[in-house]
N, C-alpha and C. Protein backbone atom coordinates (compact mmCIF):
# COMPACT_ATOMS: atom_id res chain seq x y z
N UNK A 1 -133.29 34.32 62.91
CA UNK A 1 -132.95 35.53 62.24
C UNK A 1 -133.96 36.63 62.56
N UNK A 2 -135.48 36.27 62.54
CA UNK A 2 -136.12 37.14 62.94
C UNK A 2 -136.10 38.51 64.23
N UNK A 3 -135.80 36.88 65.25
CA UNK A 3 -135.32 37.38 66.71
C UNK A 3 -134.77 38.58 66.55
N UNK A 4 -133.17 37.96 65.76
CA UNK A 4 -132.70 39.14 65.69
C UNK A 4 -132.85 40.15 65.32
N UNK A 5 -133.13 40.21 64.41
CA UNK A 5 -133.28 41.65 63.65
C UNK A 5 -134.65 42.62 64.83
N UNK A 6 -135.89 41.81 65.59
CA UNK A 6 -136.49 42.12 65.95
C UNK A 6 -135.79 43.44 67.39
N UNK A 7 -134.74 42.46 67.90
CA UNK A 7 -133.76 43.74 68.80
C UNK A 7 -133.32 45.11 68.30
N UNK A 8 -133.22 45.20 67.03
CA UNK A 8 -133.27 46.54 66.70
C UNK A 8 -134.50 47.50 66.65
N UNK A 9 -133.74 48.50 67.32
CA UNK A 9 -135.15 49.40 67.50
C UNK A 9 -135.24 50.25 66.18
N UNK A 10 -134.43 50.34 65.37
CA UNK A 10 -134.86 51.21 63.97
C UNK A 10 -136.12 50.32 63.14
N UNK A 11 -135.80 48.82 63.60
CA UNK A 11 -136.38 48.31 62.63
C UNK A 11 -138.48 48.63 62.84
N UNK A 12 -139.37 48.62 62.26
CA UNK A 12 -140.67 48.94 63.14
C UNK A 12 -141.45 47.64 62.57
N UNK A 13 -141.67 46.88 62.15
CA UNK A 13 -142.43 45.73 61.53
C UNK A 13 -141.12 45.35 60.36
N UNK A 14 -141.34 43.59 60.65
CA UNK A 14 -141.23 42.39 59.60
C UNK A 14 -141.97 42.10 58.99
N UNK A 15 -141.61 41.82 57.45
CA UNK A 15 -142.34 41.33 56.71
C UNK A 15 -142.07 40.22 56.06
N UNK A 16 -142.24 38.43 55.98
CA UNK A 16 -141.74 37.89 55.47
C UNK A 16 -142.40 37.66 53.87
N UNK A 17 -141.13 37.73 53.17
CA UNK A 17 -141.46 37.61 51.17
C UNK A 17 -140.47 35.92 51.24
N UNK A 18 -141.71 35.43 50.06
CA UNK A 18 -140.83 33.73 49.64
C UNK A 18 -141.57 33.79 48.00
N UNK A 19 -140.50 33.76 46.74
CA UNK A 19 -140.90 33.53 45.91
C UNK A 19 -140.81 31.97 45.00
N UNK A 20 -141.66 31.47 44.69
CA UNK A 20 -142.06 30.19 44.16
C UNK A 20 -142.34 29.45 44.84
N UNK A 21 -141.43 28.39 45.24
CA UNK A 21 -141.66 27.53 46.24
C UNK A 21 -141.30 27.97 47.56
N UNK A 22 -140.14 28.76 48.00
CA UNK A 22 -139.66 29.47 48.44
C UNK A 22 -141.26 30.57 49.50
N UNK A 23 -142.08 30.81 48.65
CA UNK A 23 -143.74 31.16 49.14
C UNK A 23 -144.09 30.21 50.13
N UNK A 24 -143.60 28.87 50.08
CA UNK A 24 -144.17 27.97 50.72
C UNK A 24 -143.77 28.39 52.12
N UNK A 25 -142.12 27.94 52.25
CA UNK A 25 -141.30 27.77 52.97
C UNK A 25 -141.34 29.11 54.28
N UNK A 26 -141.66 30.45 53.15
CA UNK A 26 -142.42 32.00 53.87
C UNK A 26 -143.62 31.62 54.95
N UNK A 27 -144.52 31.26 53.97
CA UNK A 27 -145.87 30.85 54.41
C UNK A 27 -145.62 30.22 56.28
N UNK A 28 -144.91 29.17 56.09
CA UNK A 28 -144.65 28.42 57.86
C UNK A 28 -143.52 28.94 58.12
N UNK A 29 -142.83 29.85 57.81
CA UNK A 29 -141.96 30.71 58.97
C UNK A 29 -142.90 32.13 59.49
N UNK A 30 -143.51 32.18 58.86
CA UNK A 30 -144.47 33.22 59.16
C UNK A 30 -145.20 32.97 60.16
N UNK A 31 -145.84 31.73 60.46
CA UNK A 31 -147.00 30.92 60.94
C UNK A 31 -145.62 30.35 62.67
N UNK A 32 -144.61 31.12 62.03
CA UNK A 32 -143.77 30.03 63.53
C UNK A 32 -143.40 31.25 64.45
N UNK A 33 -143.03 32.55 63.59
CA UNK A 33 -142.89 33.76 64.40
C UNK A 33 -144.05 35.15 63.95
N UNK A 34 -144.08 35.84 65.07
CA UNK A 34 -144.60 37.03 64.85
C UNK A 34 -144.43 37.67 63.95
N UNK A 35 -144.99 38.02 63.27
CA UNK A 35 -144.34 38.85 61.89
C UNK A 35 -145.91 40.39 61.32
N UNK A 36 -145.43 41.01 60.71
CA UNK A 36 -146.52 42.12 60.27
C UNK A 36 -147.21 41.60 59.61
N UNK A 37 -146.78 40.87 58.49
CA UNK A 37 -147.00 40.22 57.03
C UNK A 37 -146.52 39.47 56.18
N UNK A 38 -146.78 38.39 55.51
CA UNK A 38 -146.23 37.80 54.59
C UNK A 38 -146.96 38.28 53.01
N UNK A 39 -145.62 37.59 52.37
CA UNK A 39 -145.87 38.18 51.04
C UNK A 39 -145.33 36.68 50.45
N UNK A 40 -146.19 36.41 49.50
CA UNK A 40 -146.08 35.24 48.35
C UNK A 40 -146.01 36.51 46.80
N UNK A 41 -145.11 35.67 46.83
CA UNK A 41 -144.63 35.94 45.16
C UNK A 41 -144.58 34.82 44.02
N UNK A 42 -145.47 34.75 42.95
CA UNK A 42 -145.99 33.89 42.14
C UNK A 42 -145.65 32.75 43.07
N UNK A 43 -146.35 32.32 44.01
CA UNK A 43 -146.12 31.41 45.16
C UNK A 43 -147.09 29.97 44.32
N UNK A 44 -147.24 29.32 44.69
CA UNK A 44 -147.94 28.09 43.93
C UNK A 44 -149.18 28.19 44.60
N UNK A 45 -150.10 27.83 43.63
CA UNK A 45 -151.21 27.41 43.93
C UNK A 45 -152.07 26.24 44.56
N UNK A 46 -150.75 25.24 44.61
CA UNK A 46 -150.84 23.77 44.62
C UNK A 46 -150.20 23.77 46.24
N UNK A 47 -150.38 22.82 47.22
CA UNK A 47 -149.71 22.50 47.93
C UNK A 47 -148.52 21.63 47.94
N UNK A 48 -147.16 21.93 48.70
CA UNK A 48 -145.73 21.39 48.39
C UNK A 48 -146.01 19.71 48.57
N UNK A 49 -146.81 18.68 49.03
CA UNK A 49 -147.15 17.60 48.60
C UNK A 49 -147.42 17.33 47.04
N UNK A 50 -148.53 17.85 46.75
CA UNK A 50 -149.00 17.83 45.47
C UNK A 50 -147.23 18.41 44.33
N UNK A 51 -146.77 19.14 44.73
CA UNK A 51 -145.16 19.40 44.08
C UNK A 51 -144.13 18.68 43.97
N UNK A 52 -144.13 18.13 45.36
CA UNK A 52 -143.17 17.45 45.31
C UNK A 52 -143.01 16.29 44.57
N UNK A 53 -144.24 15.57 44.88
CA UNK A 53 -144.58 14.11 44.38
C UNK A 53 -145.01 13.99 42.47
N UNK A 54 -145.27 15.50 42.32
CA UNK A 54 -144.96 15.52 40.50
C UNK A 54 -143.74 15.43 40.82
N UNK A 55 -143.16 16.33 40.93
CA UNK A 55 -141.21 16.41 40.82
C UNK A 55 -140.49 14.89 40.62
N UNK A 56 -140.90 14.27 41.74
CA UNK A 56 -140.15 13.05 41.89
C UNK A 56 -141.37 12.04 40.48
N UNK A 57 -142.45 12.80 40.24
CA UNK A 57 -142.74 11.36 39.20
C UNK A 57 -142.45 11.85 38.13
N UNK A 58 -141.55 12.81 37.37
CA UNK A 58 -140.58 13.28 36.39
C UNK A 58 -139.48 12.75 36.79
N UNK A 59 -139.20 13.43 37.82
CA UNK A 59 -137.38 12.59 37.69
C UNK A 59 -136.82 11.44 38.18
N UNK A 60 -137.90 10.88 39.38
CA UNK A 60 -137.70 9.35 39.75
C UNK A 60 -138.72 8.36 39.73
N UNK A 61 -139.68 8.19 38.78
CA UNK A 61 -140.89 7.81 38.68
C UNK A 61 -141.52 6.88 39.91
N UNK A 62 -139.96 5.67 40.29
CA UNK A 62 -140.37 5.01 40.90
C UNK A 62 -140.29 4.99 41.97
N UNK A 63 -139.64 5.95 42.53
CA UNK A 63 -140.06 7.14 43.73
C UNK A 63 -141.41 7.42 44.07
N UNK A 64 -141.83 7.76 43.36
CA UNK A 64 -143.20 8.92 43.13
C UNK A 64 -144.60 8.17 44.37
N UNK A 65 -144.82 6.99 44.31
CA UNK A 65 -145.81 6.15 44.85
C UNK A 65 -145.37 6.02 46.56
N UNK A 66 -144.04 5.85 46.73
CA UNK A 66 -143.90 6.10 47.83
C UNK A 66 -143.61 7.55 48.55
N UNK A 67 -143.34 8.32 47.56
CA UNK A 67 -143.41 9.97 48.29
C UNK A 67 -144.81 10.35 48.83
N UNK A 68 -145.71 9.69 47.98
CA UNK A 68 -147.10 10.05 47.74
C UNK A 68 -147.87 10.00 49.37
N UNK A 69 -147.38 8.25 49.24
CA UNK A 69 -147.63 7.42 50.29
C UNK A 69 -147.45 8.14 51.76
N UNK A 70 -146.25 8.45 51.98
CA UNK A 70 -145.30 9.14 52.58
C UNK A 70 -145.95 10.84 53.12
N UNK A 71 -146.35 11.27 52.18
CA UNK A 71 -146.87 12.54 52.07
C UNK A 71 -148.97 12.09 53.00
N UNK A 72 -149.24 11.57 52.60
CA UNK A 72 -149.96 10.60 53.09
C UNK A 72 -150.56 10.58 54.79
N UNK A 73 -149.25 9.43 54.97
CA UNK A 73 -149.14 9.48 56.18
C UNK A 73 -148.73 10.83 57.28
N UNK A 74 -148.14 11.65 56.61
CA UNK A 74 -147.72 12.93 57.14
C UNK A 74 -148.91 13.94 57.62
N UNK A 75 -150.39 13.93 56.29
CA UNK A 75 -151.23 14.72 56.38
C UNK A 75 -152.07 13.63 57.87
N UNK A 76 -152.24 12.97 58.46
CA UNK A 76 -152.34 12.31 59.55
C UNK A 76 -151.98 12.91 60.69
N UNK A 77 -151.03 13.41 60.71
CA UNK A 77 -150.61 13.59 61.94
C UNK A 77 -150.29 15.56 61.83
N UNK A 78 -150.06 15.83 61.21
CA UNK A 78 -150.08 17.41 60.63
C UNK A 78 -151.33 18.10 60.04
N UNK A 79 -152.11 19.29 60.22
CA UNK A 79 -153.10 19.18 59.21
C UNK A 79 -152.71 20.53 57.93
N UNK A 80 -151.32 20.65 58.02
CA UNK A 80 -151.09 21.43 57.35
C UNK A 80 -150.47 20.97 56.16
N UNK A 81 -149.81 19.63 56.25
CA UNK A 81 -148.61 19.02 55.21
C UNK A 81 -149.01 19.09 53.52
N UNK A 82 -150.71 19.19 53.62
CA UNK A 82 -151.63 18.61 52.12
C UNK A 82 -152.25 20.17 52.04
N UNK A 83 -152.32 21.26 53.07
CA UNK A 83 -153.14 22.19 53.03
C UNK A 83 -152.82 22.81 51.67
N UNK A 84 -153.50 23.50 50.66
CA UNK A 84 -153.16 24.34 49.41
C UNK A 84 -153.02 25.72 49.91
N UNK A 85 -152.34 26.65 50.08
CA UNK A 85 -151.63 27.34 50.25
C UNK A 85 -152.28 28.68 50.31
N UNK A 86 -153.44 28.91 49.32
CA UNK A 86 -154.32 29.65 49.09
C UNK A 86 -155.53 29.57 50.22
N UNK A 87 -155.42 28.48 50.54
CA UNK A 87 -156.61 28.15 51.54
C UNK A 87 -156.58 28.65 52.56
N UNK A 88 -155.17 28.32 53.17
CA UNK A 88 -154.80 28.36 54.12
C UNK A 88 -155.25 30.01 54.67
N UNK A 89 -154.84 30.99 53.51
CA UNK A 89 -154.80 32.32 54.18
C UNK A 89 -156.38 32.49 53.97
N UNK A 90 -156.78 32.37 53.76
CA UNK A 90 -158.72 32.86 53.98
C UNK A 90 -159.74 31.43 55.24
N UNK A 91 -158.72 30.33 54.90
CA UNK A 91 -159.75 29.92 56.22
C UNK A 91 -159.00 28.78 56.88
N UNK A 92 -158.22 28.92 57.91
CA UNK A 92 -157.40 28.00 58.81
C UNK A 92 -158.24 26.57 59.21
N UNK A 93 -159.38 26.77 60.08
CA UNK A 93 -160.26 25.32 59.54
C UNK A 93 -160.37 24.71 58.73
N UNK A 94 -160.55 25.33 57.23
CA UNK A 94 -161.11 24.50 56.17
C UNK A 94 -159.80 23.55 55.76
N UNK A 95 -158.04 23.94 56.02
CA UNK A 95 -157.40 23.03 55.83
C UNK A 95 -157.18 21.52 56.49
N UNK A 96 -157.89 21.82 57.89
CA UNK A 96 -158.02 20.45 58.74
C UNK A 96 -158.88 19.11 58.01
N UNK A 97 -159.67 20.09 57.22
CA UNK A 97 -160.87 19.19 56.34
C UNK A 97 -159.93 18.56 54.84
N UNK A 98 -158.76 18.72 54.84
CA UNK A 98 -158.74 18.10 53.44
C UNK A 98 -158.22 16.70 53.78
């Protein structure tokens, strides 16, 4: 979608906005295309691991240990999957460290 819109010449800078979790989802489309700016709106403070894996230990408890797990193994091979969100925008290294 970016692409596109980027072919118009009226347009002069993108800005991507994601509110709640939706901040997250902003956050790595931002990080995948060129963009002016992103904007988080009451975006979480927590990283979408740390979210998800409450979520599922409210509504599927016995879920929860293997999302965790799961989430886990992911920060292994990604160093962004566990990053907190806040971090991320003031220091790109310091998320490799969590």
């Amino acid at each position: 979608m970016v692409s596109a819109i980027k072919k118009n010449k009226q347009v002069k800078g993108i800005f991507i906005a994601g509110h709640s979790e939706g901040s997250l989802i902003g956050m790595l489309a931002a990080q995948k295309v060129k963009v002016q700016g992103y904007i988080s709106i009451s975006g979480p403070a927590r990283g979408i691991a740390d979210i998800i894996t409450e979520q599922y230990a409210q509504q599927l408890p016995k879920a929860a240990p293997m999302v965790d797990s799961l989430f886990k193994r992911l920060q292994k091979i990604s160093r962004w999957i566990l990053c907190r969100p806040t971090w991320r925008v003031f220091s790109g290294p310091l998320c490799s460290r969590i």
